[in-house]
N, C-alpha and C. Protein backbone atom coordinates (compact mmCIF):
# COMPACT_ATOMS: atom_id res chain seq x y z
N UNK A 1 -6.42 -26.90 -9.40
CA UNK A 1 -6.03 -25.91 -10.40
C UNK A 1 -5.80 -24.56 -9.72
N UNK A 2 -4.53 -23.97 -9.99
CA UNK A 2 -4.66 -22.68 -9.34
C UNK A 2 -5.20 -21.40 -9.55
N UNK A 3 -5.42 -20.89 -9.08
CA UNK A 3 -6.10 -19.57 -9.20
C UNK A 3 -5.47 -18.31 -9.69
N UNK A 4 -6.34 -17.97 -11.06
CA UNK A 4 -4.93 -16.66 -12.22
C UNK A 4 -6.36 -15.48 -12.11
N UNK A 5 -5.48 -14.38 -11.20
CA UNK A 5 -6.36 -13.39 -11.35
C UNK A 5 -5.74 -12.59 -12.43
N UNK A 6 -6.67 -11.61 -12.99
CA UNK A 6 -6.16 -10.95 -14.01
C UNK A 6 -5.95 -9.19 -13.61
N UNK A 7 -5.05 -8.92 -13.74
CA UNK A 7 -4.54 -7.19 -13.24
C UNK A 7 -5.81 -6.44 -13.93
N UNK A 8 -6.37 -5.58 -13.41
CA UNK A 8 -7.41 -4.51 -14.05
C UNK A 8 -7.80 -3.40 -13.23
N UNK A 9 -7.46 -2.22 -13.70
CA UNK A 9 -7.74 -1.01 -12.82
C UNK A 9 -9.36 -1.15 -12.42
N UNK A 10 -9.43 -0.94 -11.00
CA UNK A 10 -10.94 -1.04 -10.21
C UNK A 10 -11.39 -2.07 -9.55
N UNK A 11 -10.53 -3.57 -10.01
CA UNK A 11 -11.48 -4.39 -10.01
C UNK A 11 -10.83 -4.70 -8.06
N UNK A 12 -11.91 -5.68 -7.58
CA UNK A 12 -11.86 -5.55 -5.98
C UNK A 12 -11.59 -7.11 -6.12
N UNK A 13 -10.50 -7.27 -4.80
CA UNK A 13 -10.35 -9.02 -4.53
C UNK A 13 -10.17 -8.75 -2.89
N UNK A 14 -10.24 -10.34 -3.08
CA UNK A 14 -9.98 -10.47 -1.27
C UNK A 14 -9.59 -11.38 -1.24
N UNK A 15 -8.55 -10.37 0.03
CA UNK A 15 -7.00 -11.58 0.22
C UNK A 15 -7.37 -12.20 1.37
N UNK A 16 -6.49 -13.26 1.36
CA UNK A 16 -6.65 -14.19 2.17
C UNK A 16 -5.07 -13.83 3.41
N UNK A 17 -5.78 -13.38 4.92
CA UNK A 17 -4.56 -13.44 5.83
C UNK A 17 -3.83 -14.25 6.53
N UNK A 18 -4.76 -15.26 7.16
CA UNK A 18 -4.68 -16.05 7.32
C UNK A 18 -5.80 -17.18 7.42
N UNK A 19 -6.48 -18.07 8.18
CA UNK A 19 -7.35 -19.06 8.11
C UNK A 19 -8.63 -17.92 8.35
N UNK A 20 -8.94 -17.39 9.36
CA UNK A 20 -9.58 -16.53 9.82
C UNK A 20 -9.80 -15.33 9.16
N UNK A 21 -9.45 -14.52 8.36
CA UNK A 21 -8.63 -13.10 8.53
C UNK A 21 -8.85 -13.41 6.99
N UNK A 22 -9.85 -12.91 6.44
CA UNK A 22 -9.83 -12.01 5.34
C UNK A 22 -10.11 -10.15 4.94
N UNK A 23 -9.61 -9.67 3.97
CA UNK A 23 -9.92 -7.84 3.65
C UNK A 23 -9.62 -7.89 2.66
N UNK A 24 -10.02 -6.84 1.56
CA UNK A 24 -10.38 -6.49 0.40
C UNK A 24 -9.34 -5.55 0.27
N UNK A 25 -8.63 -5.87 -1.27
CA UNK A 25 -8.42 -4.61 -1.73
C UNK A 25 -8.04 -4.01 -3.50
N UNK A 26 -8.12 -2.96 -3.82
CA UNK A 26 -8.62 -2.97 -5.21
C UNK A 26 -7.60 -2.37 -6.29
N UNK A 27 -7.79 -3.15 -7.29
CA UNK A 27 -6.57 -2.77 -8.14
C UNK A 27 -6.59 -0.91 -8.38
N UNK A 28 -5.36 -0.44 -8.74
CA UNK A 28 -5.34 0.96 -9.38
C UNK A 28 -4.50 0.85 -10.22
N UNK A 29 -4.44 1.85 -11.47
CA UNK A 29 -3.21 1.74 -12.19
C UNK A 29 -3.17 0.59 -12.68
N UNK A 30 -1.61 0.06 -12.96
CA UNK A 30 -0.99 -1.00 -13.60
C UNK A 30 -0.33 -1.84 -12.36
N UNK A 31 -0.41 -1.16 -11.09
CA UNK A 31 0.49 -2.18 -10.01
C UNK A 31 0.26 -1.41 -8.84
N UNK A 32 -0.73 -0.65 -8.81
CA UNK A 32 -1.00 0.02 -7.13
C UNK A 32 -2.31 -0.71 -6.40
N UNK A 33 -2.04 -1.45 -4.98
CA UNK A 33 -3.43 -1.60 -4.43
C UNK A 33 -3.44 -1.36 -3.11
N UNK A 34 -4.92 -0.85 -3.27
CA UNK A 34 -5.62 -0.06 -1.93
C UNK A 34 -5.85 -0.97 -1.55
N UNK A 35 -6.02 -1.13 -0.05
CA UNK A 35 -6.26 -2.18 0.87
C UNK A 35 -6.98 -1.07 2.01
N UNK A 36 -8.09 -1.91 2.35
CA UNK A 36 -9.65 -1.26 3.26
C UNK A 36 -9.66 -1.73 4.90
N UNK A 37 -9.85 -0.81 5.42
CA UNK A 37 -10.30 -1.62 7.06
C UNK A 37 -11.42 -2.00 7.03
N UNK A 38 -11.25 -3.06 6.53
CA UNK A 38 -12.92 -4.02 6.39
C UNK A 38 -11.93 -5.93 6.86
N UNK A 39 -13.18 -6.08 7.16
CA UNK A 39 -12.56 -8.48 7.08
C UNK A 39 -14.17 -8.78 7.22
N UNK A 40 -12.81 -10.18 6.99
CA UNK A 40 -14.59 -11.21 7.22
C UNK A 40 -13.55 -12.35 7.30
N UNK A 41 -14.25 -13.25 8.31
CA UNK A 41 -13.89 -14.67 8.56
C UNK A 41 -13.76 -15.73 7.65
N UNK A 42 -14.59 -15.00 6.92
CA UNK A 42 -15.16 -16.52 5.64
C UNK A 42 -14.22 -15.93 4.27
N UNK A 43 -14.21 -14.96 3.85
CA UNK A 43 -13.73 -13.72 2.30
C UNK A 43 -14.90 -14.24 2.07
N UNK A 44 -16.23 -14.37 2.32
CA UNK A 44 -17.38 -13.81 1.26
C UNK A 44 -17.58 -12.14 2.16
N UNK A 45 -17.98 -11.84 0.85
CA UNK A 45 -18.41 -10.36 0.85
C UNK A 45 -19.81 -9.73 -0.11
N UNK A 46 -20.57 -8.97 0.84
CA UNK A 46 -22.13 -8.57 0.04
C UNK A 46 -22.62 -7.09 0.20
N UNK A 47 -23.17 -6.67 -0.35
CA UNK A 47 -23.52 -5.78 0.12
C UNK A 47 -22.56 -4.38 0.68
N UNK A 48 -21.54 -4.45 0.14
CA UNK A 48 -20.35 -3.20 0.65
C UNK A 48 -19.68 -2.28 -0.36
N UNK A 49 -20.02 -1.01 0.07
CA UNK A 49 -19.52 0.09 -0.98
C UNK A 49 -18.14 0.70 -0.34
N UNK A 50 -17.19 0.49 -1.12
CA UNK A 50 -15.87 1.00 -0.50
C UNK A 50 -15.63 2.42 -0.60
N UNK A 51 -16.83 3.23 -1.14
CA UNK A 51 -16.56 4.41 -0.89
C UNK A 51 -16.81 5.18 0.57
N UNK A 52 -17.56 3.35 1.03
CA UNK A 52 -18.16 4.18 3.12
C UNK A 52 -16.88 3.47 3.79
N UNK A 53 -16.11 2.67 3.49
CA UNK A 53 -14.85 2.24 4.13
C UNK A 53 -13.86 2.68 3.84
N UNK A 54 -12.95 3.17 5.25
CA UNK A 54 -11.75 3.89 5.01
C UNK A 54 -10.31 2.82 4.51
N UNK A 55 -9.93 3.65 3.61
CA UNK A 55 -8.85 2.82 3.55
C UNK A 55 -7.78 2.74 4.23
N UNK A 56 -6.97 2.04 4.30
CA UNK A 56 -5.29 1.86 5.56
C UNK A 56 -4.50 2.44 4.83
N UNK A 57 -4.12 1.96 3.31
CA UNK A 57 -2.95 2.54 2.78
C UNK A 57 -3.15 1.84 1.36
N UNK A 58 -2.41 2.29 0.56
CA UNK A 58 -2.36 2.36 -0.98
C UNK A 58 -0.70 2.06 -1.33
N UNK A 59 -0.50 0.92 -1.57
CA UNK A 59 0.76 0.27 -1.76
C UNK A 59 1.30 -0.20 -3.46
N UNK A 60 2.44 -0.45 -3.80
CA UNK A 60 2.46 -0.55 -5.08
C UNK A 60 3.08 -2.14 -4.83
N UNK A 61 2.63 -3.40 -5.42
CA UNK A 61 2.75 -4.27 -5.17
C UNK A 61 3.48 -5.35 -6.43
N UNK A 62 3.86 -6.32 -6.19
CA UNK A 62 4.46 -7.08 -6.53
C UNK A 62 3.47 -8.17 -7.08
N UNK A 63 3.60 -8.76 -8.74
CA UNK A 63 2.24 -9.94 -8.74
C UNK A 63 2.41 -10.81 -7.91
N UNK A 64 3.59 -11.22 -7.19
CA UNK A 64 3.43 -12.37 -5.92
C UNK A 64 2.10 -12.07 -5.37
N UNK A 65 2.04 -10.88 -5.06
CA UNK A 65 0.82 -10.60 -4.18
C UNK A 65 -0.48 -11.59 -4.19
N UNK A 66 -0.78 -11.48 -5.86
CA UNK A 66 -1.87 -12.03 -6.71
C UNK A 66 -1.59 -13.39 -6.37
N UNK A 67 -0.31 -13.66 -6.54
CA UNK A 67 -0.42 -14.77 -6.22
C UNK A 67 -0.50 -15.68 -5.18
N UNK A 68 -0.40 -15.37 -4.17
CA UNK A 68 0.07 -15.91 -2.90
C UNK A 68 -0.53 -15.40 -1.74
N UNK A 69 -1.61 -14.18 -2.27
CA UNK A 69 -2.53 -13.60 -1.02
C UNK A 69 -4.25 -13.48 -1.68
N UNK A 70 -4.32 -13.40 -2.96
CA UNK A 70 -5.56 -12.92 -3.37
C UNK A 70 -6.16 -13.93 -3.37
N UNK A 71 -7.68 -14.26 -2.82
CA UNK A 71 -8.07 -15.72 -2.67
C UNK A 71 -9.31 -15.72 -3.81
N UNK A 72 -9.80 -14.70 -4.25
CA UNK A 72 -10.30 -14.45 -5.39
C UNK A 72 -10.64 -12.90 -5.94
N UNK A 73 -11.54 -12.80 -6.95
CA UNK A 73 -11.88 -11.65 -7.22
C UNK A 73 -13.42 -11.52 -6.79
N UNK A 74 -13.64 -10.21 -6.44
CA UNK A 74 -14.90 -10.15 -6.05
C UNK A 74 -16.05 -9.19 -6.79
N UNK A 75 -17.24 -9.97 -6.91
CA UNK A 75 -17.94 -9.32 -8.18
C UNK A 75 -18.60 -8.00 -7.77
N UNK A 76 -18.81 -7.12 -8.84
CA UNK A 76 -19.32 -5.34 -8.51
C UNK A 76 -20.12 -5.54 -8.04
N UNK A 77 -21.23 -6.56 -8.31
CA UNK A 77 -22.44 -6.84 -7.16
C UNK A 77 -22.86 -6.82 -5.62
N UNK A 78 -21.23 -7.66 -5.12
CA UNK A 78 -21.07 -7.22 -3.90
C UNK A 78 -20.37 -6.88 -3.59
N UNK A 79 -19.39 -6.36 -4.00
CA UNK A 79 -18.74 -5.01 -3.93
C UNK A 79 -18.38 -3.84 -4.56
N UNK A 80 -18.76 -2.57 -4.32
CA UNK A 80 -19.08 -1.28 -5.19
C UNK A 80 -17.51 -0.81 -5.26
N UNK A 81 -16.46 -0.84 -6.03
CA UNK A 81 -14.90 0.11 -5.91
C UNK A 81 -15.69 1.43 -5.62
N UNK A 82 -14.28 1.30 -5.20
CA UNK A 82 -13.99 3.21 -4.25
C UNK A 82 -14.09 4.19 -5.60
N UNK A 83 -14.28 5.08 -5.55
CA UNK A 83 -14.09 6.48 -7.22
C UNK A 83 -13.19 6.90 -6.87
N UNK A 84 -12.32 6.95 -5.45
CA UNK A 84 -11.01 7.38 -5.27
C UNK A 84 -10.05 7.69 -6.29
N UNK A 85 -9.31 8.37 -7.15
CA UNK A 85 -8.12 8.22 -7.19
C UNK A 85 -6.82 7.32 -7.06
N UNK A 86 -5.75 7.26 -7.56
CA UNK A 86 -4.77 6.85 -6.89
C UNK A 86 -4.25 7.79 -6.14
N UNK A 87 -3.52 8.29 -5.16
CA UNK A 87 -2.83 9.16 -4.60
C UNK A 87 -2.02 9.49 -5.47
N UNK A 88 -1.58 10.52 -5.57
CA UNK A 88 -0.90 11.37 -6.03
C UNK A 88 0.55 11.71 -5.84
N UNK A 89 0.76 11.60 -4.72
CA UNK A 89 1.89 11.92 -3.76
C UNK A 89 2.71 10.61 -3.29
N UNK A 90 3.45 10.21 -3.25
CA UNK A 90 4.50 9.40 -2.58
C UNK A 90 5.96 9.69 -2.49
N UNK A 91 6.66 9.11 -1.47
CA UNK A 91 7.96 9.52 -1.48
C UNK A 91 8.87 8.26 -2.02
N UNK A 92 9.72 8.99 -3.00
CA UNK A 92 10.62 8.13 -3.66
C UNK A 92 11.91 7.92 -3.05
N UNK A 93 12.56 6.59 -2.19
CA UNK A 93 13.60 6.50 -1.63
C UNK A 93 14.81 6.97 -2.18
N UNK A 94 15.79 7.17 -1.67
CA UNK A 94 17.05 7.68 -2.40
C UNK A 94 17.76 6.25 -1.85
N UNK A 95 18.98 6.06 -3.42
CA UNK A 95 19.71 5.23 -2.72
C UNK A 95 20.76 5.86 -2.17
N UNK A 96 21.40 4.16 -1.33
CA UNK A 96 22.24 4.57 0.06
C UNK A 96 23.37 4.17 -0.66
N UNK A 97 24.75 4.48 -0.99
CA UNK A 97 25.84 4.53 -1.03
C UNK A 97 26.77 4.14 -0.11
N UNK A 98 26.21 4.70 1.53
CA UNK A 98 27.09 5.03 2.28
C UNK A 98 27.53 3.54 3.13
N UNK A 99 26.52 2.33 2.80
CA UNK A 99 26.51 0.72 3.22
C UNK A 99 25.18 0.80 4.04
N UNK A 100 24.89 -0.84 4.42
CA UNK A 100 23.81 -0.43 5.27
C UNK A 100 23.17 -0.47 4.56
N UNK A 101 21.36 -0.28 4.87
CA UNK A 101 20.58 -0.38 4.04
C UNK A 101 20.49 0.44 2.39
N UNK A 102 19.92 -0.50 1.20
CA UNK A 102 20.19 0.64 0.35
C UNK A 102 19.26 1.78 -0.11
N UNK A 103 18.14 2.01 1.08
CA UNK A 103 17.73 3.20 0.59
C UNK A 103 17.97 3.93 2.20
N UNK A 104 18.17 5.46 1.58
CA UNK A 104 18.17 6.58 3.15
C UNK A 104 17.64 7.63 2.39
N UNK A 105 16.41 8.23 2.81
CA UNK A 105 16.01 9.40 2.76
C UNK A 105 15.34 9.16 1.61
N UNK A 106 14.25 10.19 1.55
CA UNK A 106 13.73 9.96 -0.08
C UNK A 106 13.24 11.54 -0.53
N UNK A 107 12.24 11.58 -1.42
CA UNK A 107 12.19 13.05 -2.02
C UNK A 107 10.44 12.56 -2.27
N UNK A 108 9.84 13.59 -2.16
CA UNK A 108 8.10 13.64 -2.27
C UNK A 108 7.84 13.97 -3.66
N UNK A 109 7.82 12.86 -4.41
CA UNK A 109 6.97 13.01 -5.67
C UNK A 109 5.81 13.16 -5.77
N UNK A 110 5.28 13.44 -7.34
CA UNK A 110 3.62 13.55 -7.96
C UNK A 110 4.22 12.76 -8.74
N UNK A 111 3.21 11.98 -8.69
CA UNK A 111 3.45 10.39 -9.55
C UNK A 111 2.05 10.60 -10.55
N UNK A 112 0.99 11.57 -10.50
CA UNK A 112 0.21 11.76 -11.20
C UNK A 112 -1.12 11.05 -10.86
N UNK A 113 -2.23 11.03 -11.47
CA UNK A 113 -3.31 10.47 -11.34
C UNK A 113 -4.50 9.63 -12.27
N UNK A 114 -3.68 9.69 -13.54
CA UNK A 114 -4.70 9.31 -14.71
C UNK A 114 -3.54 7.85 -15.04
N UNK A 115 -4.16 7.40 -16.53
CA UNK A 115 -3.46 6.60 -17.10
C UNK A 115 -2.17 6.62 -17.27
N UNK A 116 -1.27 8.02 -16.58
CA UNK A 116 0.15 8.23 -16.98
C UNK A 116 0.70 8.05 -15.54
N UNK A 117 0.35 7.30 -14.84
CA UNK A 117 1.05 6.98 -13.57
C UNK A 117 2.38 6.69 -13.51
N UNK A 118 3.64 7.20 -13.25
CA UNK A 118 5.06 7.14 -13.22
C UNK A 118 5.88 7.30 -12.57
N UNK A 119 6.50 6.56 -11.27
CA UNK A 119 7.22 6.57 -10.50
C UNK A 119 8.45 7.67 -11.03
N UNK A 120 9.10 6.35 -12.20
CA UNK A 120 10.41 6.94 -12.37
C UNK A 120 10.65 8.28 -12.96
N UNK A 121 9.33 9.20 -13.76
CA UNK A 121 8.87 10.34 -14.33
C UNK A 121 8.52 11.06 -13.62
N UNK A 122 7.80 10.95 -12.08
CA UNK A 122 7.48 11.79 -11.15
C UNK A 122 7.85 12.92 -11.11
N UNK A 123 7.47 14.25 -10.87
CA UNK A 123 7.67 15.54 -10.54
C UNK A 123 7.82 15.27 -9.06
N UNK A 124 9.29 15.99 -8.90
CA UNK A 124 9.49 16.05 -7.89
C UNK A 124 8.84 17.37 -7.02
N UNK A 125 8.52 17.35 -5.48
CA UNK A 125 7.99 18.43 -5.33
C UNK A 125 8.21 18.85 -4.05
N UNK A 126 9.29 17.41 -3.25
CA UNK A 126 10.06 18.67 -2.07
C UNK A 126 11.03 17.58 -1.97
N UNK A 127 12.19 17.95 -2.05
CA UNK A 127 13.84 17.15 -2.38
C UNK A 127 14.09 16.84 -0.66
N UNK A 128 15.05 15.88 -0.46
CA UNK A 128 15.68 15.37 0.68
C UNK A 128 15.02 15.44 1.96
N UNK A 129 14.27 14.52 2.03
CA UNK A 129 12.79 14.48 3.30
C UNK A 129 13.95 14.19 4.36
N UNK A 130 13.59 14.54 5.47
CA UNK A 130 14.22 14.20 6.76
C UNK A 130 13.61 14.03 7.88
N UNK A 131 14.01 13.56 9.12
CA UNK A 131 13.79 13.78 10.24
C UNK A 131 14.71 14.60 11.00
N UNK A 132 13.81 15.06 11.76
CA UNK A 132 12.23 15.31 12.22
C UNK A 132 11.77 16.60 11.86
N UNK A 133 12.50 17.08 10.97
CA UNK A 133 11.78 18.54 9.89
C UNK A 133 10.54 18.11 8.92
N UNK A 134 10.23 16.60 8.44
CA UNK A 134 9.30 16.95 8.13
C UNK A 134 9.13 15.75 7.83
N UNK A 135 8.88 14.81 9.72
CA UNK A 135 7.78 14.19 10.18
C UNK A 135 6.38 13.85 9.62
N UNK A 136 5.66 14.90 9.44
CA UNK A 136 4.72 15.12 8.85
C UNK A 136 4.24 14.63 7.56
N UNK A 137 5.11 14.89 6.53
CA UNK A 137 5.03 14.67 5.22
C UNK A 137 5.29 13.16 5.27
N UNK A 138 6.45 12.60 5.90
CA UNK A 138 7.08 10.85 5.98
C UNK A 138 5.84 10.05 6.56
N UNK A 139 5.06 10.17 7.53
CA UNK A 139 3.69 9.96 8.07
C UNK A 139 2.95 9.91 7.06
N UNK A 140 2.43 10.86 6.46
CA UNK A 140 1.40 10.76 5.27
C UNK A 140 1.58 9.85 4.35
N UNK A 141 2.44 10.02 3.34
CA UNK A 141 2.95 9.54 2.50
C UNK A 141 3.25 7.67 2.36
N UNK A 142 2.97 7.00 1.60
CA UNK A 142 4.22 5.95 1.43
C UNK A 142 4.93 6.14 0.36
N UNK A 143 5.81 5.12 0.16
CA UNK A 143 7.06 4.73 -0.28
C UNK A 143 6.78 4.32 -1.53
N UNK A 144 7.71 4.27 -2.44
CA UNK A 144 7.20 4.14 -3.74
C UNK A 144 7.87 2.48 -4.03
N UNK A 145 8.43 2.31 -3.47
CA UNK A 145 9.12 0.78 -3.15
C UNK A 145 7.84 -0.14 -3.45
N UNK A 146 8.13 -1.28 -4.28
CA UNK A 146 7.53 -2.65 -4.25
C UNK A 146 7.24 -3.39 -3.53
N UNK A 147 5.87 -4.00 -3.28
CA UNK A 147 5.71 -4.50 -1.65
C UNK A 147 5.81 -5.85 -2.34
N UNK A 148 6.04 -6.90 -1.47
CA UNK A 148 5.91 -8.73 -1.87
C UNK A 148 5.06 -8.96 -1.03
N UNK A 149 4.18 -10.36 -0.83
CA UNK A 149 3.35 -10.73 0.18
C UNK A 149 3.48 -11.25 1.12
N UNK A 150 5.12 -11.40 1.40
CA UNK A 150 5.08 -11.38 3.01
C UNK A 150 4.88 -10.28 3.60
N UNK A 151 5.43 -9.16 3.19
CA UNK A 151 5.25 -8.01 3.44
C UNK A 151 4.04 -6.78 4.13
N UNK A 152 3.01 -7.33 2.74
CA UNK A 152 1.84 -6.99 2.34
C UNK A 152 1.31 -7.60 3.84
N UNK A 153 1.33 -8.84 3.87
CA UNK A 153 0.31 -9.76 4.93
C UNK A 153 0.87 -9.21 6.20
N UNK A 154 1.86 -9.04 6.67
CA UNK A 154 2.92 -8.87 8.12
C UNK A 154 1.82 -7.63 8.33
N UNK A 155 2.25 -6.03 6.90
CA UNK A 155 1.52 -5.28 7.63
C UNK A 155 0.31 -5.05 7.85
N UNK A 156 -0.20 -5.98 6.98
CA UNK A 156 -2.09 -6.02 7.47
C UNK A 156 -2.30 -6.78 8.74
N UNK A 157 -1.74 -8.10 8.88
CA UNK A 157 -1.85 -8.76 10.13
C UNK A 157 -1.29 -7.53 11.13
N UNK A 158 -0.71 -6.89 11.39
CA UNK A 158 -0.45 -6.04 12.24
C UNK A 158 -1.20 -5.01 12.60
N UNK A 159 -1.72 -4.14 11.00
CA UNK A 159 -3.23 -3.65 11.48
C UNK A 159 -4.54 -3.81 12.11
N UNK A 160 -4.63 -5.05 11.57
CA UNK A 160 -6.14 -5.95 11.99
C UNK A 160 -5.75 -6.23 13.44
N UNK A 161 -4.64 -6.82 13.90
CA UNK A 161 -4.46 -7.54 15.35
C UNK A 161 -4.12 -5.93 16.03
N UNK A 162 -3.67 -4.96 15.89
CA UNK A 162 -3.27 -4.12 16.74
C UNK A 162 -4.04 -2.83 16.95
N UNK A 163 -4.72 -2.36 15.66
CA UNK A 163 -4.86 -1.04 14.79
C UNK A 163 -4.32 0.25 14.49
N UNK A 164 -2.91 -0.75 14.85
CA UNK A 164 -1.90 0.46 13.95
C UNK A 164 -1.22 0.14 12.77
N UNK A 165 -0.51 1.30 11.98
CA UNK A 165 -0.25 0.79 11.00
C UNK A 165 1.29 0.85 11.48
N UNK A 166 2.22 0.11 11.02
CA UNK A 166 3.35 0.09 11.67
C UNK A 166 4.42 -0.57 10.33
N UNK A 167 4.63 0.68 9.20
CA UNK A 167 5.11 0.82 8.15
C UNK A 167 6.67 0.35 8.56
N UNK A 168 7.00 -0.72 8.66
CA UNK A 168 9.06 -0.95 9.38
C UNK A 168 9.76 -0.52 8.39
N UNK A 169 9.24 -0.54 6.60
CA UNK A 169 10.12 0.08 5.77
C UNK A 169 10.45 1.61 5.86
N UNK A 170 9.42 2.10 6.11
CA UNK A 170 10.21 3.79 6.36
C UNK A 170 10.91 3.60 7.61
N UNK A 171 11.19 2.87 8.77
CA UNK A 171 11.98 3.25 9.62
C UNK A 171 13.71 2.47 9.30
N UNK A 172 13.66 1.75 8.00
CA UNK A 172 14.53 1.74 7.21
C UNK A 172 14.95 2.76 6.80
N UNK A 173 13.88 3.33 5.86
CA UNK A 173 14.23 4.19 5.09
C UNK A 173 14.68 5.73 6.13
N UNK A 174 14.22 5.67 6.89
CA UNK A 174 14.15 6.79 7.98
C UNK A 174 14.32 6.57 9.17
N UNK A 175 15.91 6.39 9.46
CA UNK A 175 16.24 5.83 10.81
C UNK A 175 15.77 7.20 11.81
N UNK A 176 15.30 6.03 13.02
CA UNK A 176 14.59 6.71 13.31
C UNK A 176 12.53 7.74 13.99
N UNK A 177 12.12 7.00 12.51
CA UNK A 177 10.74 7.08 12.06
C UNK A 177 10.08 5.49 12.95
N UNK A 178 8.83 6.34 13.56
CA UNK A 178 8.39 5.58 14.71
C UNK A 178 8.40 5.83 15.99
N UNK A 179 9.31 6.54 16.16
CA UNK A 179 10.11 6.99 17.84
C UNK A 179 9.53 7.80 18.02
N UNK A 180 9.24 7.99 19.30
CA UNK A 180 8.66 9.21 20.12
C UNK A 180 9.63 9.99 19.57
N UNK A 181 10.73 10.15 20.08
CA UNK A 181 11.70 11.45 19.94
C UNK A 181 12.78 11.21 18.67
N UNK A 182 12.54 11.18 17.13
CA UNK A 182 13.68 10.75 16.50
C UNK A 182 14.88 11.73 16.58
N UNK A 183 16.13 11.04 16.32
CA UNK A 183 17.18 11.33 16.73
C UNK A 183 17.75 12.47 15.10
């Protein structure tokens, strides 16, 4: 019988990476999840408050996810959610017109922080991000783009095996982004 998790702001699961390679991460909102630099070999988990573990990144995800990575849900008992917030801030891609991929460049929204979470409503709050004027902000930030679970898994397996985070959609979105010297 397969396994139907149910969407709920707070609640904590753990995905499955591969045979080896499990990490936690916790619903926000209606479709945002935080994902923790934490694993475990087995996905049991005891004793862990995610407010002492840092998180990697805060992604807005796709229910594939649920389906095809979450290996269950994990109870408040042994695991405490973060009081975090959702972030606030993300950058919203612009589309590309010009061919080629269809997003280039994006703009740094406030997507908000309570029950009114809204991409497409966002306050905008600095227009046409670029490189390498503001590096900085494209680094911080993610993408307001939908992740799927190949996706999701590629860039966690890449964190866990490397310990970097190595976001390939902004260097879509931001030819360029990644490079020592962008052009």
């Amino acid at each position: 019988m397969a396994k139907r998790i149910v969407w709920k702001h707070n609640n904590v699961v753990s995905l499955k990476l591969r045979e080896d390679l499990y990490t936690l991460g916790q619903m926000l909102g209606r479709a945002a999840m935080r994902f923790f630099n934490i694993t475990s070999g087995d996905g049991n988990w005891h004793n862990i408050d995610l407010n002492e573990v840092d998180p990697i990144f805060t992604l807005f995800i796709g229910n594939i996810v649920l389906h095809n990575l979450v290996d269950k849900k994990v109870s408040d008992k042994d695991v405490k959610p973060s009081a975090a917030s959702c972030e606030p801030y993300w950058i919203k891609p612009k589309l590309n017109f010009d061919g080629g991929y269809p997003f280039k460049g994006g703009n740094l929204i406030d997507i908000g922080t309570a029950g009114n979470i809204s991409t497409t409503a966002g306050r905008v709050v600095q227009e046409d991000l670029s490189l390498p004027a503001d590096k900085e902000i494209i680094e911080t930030y993610q993408l307001t783009n939908m992740w799927g679970d190949v996706d999701v898994r590629d860039r966690l397996l890449h964190f866990f095996d490397t310990g970097k985070d190595d976001d390939f959609l902004k260097k879509k979105v931001f030819p360029g982004y990644g490079t020592e010297h962008p052009v």
